[in-house]
Protein backbone atom coordinates (compact mmCIF):
# COMPACT_ATOMS: atom_id res chain seq x y z
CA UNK A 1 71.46 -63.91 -81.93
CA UNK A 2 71.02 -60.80 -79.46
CA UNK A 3 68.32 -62.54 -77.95
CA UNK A 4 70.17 -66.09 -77.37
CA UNK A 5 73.09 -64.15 -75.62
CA UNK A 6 70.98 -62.08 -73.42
CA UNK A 7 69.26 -65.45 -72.09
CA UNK A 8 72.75 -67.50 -72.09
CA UNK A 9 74.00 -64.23 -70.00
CA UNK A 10 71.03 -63.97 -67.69
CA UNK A 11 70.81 -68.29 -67.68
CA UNK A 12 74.54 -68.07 -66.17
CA UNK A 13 73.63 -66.13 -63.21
CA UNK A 14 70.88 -68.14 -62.35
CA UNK A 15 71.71 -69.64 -58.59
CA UNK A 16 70.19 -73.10 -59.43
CA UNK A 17 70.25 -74.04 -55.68
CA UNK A 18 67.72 -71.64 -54.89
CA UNK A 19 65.63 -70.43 -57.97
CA UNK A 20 64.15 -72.45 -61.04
CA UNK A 21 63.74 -71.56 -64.78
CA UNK A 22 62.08 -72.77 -67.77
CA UNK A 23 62.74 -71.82 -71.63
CA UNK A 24 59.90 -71.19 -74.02
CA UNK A 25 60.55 -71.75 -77.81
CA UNK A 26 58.50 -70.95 -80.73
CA UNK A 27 58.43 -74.48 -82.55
CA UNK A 28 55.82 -74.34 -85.23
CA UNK A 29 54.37 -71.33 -87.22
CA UNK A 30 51.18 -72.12 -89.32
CA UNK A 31 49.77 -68.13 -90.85
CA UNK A 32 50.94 -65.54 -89.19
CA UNK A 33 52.39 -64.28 -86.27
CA UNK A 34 54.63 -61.93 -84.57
CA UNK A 35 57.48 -64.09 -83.90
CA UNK A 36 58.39 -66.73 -86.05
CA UNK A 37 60.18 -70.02 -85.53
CA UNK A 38 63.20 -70.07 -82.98
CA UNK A 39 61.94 -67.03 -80.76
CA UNK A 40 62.44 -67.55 -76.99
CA UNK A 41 61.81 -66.39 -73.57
CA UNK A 42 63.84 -67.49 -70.64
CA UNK A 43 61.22 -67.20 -67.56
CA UNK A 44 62.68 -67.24 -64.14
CA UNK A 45 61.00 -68.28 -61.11
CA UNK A 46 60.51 -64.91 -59.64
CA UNK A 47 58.44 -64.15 -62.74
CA UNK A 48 61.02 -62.01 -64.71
CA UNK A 49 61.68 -62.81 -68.66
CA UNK A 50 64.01 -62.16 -70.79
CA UNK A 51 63.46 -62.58 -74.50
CA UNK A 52 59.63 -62.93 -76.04
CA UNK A 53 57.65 -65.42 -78.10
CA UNK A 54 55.42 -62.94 -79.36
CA UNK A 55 54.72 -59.19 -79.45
CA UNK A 56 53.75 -59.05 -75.66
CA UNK A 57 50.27 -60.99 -76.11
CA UNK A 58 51.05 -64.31 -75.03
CA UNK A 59 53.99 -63.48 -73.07
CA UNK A 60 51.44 -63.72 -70.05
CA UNK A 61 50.17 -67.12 -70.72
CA UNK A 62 53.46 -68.32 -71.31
CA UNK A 63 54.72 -67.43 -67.92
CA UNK A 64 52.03 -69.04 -66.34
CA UNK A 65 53.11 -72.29 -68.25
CA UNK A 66 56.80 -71.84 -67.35
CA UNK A 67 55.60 -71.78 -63.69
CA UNK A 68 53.84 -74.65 -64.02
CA UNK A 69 56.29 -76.70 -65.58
CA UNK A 70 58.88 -76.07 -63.31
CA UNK A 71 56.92 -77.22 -60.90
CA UNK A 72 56.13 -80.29 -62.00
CA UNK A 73 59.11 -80.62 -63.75
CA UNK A 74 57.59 -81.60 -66.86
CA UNK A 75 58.17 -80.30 -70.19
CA UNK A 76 54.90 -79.46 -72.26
CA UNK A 77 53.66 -78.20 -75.93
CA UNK A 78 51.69 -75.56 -75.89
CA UNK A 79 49.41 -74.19 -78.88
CA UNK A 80 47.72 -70.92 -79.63
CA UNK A 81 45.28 -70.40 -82.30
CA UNK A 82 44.89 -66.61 -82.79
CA UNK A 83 42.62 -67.13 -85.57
CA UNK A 84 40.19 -69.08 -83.13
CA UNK A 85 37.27 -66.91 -82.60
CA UNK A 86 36.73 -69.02 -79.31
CA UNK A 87 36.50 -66.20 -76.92
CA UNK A 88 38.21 -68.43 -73.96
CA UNK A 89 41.72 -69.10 -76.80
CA UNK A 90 44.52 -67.24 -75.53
CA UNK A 91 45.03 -64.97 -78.14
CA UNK A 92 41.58 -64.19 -80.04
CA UNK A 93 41.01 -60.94 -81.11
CA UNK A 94 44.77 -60.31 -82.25
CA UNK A 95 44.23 -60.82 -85.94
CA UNK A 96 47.32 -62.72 -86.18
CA UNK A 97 45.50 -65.39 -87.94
CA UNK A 98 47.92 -67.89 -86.82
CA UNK A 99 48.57 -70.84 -85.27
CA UNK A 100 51.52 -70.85 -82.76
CA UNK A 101 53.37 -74.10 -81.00
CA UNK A 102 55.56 -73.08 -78.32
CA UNK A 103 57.75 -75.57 -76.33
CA UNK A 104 58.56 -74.72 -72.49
CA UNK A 105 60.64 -76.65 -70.76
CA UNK A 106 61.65 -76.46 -67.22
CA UNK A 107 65.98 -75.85 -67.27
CA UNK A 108 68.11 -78.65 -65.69
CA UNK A 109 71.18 -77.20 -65.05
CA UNK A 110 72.86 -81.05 -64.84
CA UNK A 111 71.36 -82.10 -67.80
CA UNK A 112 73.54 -81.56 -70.48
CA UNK A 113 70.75 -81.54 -73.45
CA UNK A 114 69.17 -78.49 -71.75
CA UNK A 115 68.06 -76.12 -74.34
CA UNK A 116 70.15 -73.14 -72.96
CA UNK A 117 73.01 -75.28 -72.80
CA UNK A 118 73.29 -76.17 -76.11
CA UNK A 119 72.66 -72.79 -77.36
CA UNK A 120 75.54 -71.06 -75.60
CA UNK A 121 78.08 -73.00 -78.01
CA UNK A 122 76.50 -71.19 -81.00
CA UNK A 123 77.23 -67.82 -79.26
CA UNK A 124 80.80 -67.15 -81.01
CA UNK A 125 80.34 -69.27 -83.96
CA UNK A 126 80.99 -67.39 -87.54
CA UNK A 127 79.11 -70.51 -89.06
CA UNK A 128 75.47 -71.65 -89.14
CA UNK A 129 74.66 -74.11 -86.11
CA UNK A 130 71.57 -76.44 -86.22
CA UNK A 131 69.65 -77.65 -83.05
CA UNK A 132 67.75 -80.40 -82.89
CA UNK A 133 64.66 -79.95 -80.18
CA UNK A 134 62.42 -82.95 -79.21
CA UNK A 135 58.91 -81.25 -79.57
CA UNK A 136 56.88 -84.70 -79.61
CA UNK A 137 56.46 -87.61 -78.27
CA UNK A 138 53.58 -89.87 -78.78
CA UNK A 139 54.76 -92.35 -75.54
CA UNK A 140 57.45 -91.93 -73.17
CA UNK A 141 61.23 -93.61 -74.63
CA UNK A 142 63.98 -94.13 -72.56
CA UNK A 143 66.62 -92.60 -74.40
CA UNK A 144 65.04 -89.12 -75.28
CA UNK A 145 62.94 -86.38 -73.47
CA UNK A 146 60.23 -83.64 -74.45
CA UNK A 147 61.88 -80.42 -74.61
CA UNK A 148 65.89 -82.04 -75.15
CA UNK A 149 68.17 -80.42 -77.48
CA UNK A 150 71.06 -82.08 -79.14
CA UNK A 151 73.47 -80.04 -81.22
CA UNK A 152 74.85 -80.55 -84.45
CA UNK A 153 78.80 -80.25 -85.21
CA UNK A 154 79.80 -82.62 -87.29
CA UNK A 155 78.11 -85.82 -88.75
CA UNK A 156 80.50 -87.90 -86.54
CA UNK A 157 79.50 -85.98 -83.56
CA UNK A 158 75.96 -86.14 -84.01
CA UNK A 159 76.13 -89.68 -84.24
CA UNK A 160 77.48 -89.61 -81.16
CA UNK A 161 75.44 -87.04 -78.94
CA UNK A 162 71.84 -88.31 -80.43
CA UNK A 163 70.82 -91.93 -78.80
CA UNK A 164 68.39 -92.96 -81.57
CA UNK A 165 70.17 -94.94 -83.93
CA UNK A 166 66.78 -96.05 -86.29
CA UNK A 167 66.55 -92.34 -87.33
CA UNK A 168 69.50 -91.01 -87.36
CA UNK A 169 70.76 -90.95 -91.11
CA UNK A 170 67.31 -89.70 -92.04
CA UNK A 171 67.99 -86.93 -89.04
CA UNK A 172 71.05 -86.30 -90.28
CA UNK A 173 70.14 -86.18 -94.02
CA UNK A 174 67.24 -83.34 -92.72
CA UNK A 175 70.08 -81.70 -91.32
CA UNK A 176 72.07 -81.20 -94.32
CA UNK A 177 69.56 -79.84 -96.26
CA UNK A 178 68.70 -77.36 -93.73
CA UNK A 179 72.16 -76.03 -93.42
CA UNK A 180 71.92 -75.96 -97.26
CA UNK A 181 68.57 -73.87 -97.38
CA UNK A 182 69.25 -72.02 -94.16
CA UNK A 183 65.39 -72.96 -93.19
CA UNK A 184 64.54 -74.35 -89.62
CA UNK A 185 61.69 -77.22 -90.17
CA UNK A 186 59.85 -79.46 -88.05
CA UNK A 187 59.77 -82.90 -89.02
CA UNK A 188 58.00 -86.60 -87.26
CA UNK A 189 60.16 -89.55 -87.64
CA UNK A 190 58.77 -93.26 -86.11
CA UNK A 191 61.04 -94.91 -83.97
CA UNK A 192 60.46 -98.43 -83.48
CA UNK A 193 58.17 -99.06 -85.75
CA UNK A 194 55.12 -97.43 -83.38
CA UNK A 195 56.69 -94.51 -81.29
CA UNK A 196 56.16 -90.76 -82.91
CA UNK A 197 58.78 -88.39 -82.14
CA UNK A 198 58.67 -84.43 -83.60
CA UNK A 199 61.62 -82.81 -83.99
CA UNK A 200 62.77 -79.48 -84.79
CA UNK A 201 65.68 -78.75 -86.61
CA UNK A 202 66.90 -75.34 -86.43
CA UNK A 203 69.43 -73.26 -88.35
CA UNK A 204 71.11 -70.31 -85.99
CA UNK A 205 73.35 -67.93 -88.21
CA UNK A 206 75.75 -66.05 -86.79
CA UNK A 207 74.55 -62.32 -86.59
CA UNK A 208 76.10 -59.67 -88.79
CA UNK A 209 79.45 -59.19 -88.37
CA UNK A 210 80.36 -54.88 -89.39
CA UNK A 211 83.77 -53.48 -90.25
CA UNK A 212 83.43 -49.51 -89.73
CA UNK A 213 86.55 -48.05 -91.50
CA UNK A 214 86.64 -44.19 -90.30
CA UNK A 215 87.54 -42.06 -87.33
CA UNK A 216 84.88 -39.13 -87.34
CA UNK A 217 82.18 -38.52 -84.84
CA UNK A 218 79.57 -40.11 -87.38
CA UNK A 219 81.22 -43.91 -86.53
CA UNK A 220 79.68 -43.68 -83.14
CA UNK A 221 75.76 -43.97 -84.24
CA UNK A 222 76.86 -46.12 -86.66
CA UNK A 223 78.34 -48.34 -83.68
CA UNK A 224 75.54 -48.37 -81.47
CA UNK A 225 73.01 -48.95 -84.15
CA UNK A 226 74.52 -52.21 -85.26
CA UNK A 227 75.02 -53.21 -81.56
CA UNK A 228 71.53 -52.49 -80.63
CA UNK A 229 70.70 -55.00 -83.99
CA UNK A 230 73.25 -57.20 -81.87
CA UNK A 231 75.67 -57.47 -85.08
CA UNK A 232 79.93 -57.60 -84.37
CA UNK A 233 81.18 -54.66 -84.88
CA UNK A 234 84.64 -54.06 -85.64
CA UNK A 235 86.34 -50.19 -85.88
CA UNK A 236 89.20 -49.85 -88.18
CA UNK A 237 90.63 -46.43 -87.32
CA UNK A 238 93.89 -44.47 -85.61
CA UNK A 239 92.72 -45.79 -81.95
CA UNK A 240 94.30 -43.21 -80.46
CA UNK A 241 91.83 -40.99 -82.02
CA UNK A 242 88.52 -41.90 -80.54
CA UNK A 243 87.19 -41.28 -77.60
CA UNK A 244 87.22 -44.56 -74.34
CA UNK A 245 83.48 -44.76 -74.97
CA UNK A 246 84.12 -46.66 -78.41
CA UNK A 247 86.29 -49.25 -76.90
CA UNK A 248 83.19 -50.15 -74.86
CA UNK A 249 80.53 -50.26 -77.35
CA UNK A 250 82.55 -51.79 -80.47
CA UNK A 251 83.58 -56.00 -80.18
CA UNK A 252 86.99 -54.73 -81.74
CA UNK A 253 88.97 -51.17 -82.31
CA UNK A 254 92.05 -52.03 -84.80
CA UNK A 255 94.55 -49.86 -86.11
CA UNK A 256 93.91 -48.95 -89.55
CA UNK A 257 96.67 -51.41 -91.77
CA UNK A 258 94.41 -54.07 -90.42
CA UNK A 259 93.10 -56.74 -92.87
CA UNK A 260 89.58 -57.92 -92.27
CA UNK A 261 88.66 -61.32 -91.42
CA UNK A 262 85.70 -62.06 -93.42
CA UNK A 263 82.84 -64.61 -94.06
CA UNK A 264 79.72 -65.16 -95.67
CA UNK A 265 77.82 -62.62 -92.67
CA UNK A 266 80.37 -59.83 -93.16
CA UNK A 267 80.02 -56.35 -94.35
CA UNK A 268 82.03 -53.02 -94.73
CA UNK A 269 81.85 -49.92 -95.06
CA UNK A 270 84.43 -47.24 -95.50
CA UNK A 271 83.24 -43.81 -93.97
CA UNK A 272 86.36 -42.00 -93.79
CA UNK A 273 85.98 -38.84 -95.55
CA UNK A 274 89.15 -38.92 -97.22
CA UNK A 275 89.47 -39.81 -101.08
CA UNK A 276 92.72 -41.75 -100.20
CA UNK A 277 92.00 -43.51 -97.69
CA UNK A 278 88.51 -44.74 -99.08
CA UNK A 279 90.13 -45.71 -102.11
CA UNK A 280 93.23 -47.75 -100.33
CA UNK A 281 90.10 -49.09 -98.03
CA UNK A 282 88.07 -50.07 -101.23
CA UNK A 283 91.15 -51.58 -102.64
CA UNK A 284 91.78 -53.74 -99.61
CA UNK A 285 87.99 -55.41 -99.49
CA UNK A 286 88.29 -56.33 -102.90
CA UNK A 287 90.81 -58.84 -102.59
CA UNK A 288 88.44 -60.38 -100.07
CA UNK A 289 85.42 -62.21 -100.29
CA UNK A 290 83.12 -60.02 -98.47
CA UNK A 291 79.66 -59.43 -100.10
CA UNK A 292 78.90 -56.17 -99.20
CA UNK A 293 81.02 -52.67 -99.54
CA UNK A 294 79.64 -49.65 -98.43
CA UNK A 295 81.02 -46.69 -99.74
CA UNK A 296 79.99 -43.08 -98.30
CA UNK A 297 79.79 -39.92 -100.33
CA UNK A 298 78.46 -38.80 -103.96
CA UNK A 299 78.74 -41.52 -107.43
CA UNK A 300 80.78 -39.25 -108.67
CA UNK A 301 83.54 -39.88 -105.94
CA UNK A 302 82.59 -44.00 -106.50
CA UNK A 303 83.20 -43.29 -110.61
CA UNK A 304 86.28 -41.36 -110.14
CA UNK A 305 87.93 -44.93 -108.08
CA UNK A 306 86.55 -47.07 -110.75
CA UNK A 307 88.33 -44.73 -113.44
CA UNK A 308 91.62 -44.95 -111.43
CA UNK A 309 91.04 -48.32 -110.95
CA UNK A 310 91.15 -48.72 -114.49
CA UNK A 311 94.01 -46.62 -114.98
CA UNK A 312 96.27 -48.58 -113.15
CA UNK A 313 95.33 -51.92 -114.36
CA UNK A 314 92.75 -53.12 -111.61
CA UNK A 315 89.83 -52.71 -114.22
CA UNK A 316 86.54 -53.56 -111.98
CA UNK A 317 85.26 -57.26 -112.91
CA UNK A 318 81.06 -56.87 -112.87
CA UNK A 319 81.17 -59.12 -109.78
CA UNK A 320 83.24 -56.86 -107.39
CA UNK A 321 81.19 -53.83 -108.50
CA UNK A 322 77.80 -55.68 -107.49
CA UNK A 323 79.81 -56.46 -104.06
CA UNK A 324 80.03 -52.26 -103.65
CA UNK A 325 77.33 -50.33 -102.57
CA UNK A 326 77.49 -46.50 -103.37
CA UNK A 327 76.43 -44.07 -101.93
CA UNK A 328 75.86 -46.30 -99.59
CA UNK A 329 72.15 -47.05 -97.63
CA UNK A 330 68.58 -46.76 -98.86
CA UNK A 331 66.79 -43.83 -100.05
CA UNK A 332 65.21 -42.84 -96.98
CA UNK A 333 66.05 -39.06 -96.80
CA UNK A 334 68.47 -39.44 -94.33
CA UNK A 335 70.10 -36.35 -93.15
CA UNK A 336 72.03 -36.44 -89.47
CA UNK A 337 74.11 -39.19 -89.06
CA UNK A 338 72.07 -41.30 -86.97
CA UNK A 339 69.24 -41.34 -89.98
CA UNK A 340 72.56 -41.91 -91.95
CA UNK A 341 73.31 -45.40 -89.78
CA UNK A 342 69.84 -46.54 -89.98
CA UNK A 343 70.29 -46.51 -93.47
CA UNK A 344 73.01 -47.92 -93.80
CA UNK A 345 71.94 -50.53 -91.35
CA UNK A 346 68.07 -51.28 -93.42
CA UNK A 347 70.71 -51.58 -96.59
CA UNK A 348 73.07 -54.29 -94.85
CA UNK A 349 70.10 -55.99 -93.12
CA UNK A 350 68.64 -56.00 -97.28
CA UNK A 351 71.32 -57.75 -98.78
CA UNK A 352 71.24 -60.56 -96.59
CA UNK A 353 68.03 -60.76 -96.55
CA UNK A 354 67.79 -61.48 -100.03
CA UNK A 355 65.25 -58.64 -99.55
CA UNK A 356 64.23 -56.07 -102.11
CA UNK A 357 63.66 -53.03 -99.47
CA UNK A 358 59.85 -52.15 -100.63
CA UNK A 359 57.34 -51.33 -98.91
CA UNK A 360 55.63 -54.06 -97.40
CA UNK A 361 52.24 -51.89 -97.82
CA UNK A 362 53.01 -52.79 -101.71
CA UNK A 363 54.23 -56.90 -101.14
CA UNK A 364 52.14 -59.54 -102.60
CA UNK A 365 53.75 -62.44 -100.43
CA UNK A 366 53.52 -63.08 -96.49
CA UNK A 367 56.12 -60.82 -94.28
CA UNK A 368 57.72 -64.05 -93.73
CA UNK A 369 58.12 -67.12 -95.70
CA UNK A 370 56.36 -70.39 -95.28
C-alpha cells in the first residue's frame, strides 16, 4: 500500500497539459521473481519513476516501454523470461528463473478506468479492494480497452461500472472467491463466443494498521519503523508528553482513555513501562477483536496479569491468550530500541502473514506462493 500512495501522490501532481505518464503493473508471475503480482512503477515523461516492478533489473526496459507507449498512446503486454538463456532477453543472467508479464499503459487523466484512478479509492479503505485490469485482448471490442481497470465495490456496482454483460456473473463469481482467499489471479473469459479477453483480478489489503500504547522515548523507532513499512500508526499516550516531531510522523496521537478502532489488519502493543497501565491497556484490547497484543517486558510480568486476571473473575479463555504476544517480537537478540521495533515489526508482519518466522535458508517451499 506504501507504494500505491506514493504513485497516487506523485500521479496528482502530474500537469497533464504539459507532461505524459504511463503505469507499469506486474500481471503474471510464472517461477520466480523479485516482485510478485500487483507491483508497479509510475514512469513520467521526463524519465523519473516512482515505484518498481522488479529489483532494479528491468526497471530500464520498462521505462523505455512507458516512453513508447505514451507515445503512441497504446497500451501493451510486455514479457520477460529471466530463465531464457537467449543472450538478447531482457533479463538473462539474473537467475530469477522466471517468467514476468508486465502491463504498461499510457495514463489518461479523462478516462475514468485509468489504472491510477481506480487505485486512489483503495487508499483509505480498512477493507480488501479488488481491481479488475484488462491484460488481453485477442481483437479490438468496443466496450473495453488493454490496460482498463474497473473497480469492485459492491456486486450492484460492478454490474454497473463493467460493460460486458456475457461475463459478468462468471467475473463476479472470480471475484468473490478472491476476496475469500485474499489471492490476486489472472483469468481468460470469451466474449462473444470468439473474442479472448485476460483479466486480472486483484486483491489490495489495507496495510497494517498499529496502536502504540506508551509515552517513552522507545515509541519513536517504533513509529518510524512501521511508517517506513507504510502501516497506520496510531499513539495512545498523554499528548502533551511527546515531543511535535510525533504528531508528524504518527497518522493519529490520542489521549490515553481512547478505545481502539479495530479490524481484521490491526495490532497493539502496550509499551508503557508501567504494570498498571499495561494491565488496564491489556484489559481494554481484550474486549476487542484485534488479533494481535503485544506485550513488552519479562513472562513473568505477562503471568502475574493472567493470575490477577483470574483473581478477579476475568479467567483468560485459550483464544484471547493466543491473541497476546509476550514478550513481545522475535528472538533476534535485540538490544536498543530500534533492534527492539524491528522485532516487534518482523513479529506483526508474521502473524499476518500466516508466516512461521524461519529462516528461509531452512524453507522447503518457494518464498512466495504459487
Amino acid at each position: 500500500m506504501k507504494e500505491i500512495k506514493q504513485i497516487v501522490e506523485a500521479y496528482q501532481k502530474i500537469d497533464f497539459s504539459k507532461n505524459r505518464a504511463a503505469l507499469a503493473t506486474v500481471v503474471r508471475v510464472e517461477g520466480s521473481s523479485y516482485r510478485r503480482t500487483g507491483a508497479r512503477m509510475l514512469v513520467m515523461e521526463s524519465g523519473e519513476w516512482i515505484g518498481g516492478i522488479s529489483g532494479g533489473c528491468l526497471e530500464g526496459d520498462a521505462l523505455k516501454k512507458a516512453r513508447l507507449a505514451m507515445l503512441q498512446n497504446k497500451a501493451t503486454l510486455v514479457t520477460y523470461d529471466t530463465s531464457d538463456d537467449d543472450p538478447y532477453q531482457i533479463g538473462v543472467g539474473l537467475g530469477c528463473n522466471g517468467i514476468i508479464d508486465v502491463l504498461v499503459t499510457p495514463l489518461d487523466p479523462k478516462n475514468e478506468h485509468n489504472a491510477v484512478r481506480q487505485i486512489s479509492h483503495c487508499l483509505n479503505h480498512r477493507s480488501p479492494d479488488v481491481l479488475v485490469t484488462v491484460t488481453g485482448l485477442s481483437r479490438a471490442h468496443d466496450a473495453i480497452a488493454l490496460g482498463e481497470v474497473f473497480r469492485f465495490d459492491t456486486p450492484a456496482h460492478f454490474a454497473e461500472v463493467f460493460p460486458l454483460d456475457e461475463i459478468q456473473g462468471q467475473v463476479s463469481d472470480e471475484i468473490i472467491t478472491v476476496l475469500h482467499t485474499l489471492k490476486s489471479v489472472s483469468q481468460t473469459y470469451i466474449i462473444n463466443g470468439e473474442t479472448k479477453i485476460s483479466l486480472f483480478i486483484e486483491v489490495i489489503p489495507p496495510p497494517v494498521q498499529l496502536y502504540v500504547f506508551g509515552s517513552n522515548y522507545d515509541v519513536y523507532p517504533m513509529v518510524r519503523l512501521a511508517k517506513e513499512l507504510g502501516w497506520r500508526v496510531v499513539v495512545v499516550c498523554n499528548p502533551a508528553k511527546m515531543h511535535p516531531s510525533l504528531f508528524t510522523m504518527a497518522d493519529a496521537v490520542v489521549p490515553k482513555d481512547y478505545i481502539p478502532e479495530v479490524d481484521p489488519y490491526t495490532a497493539a502493543i502496550s509499551m508503557c513501562h508501567d504494570y498498571e497501565t499495561d494491565y488496564r491497556n491489556l484489559l481494554t484490547l481484550l474486549r476487542t477483536d484485534i488479533r494481535y497484543i503485544g506485550l513488552l517486558g519479562p513472562k513473568k510480568r505477562t503471568m502475574k496479569m493472567y493470575t490477577r486476571m483470574e483473581e478477579e473473575g476475568m479467567a483468560l479463555a485459550e483464544a484471547d491468550e493466543n491473541r497476546i504476544y509476550s514478550p513481545v517480537g522475535l528472538d533476534i537478540g535485540a538490544n536498543t530500541p530500534e533492534e527492539i521495533a524491528l522485532a516487534i515489526c518482523a513479529e506483526i508482519r508474521t502473524n499476518f502473514s500466516g508466516r512461521d518466522a524461519g529462516k528461509l535458508k531452512f524453507r522447503k517451499k518457494p518464498i512466495y506462493d504459487a
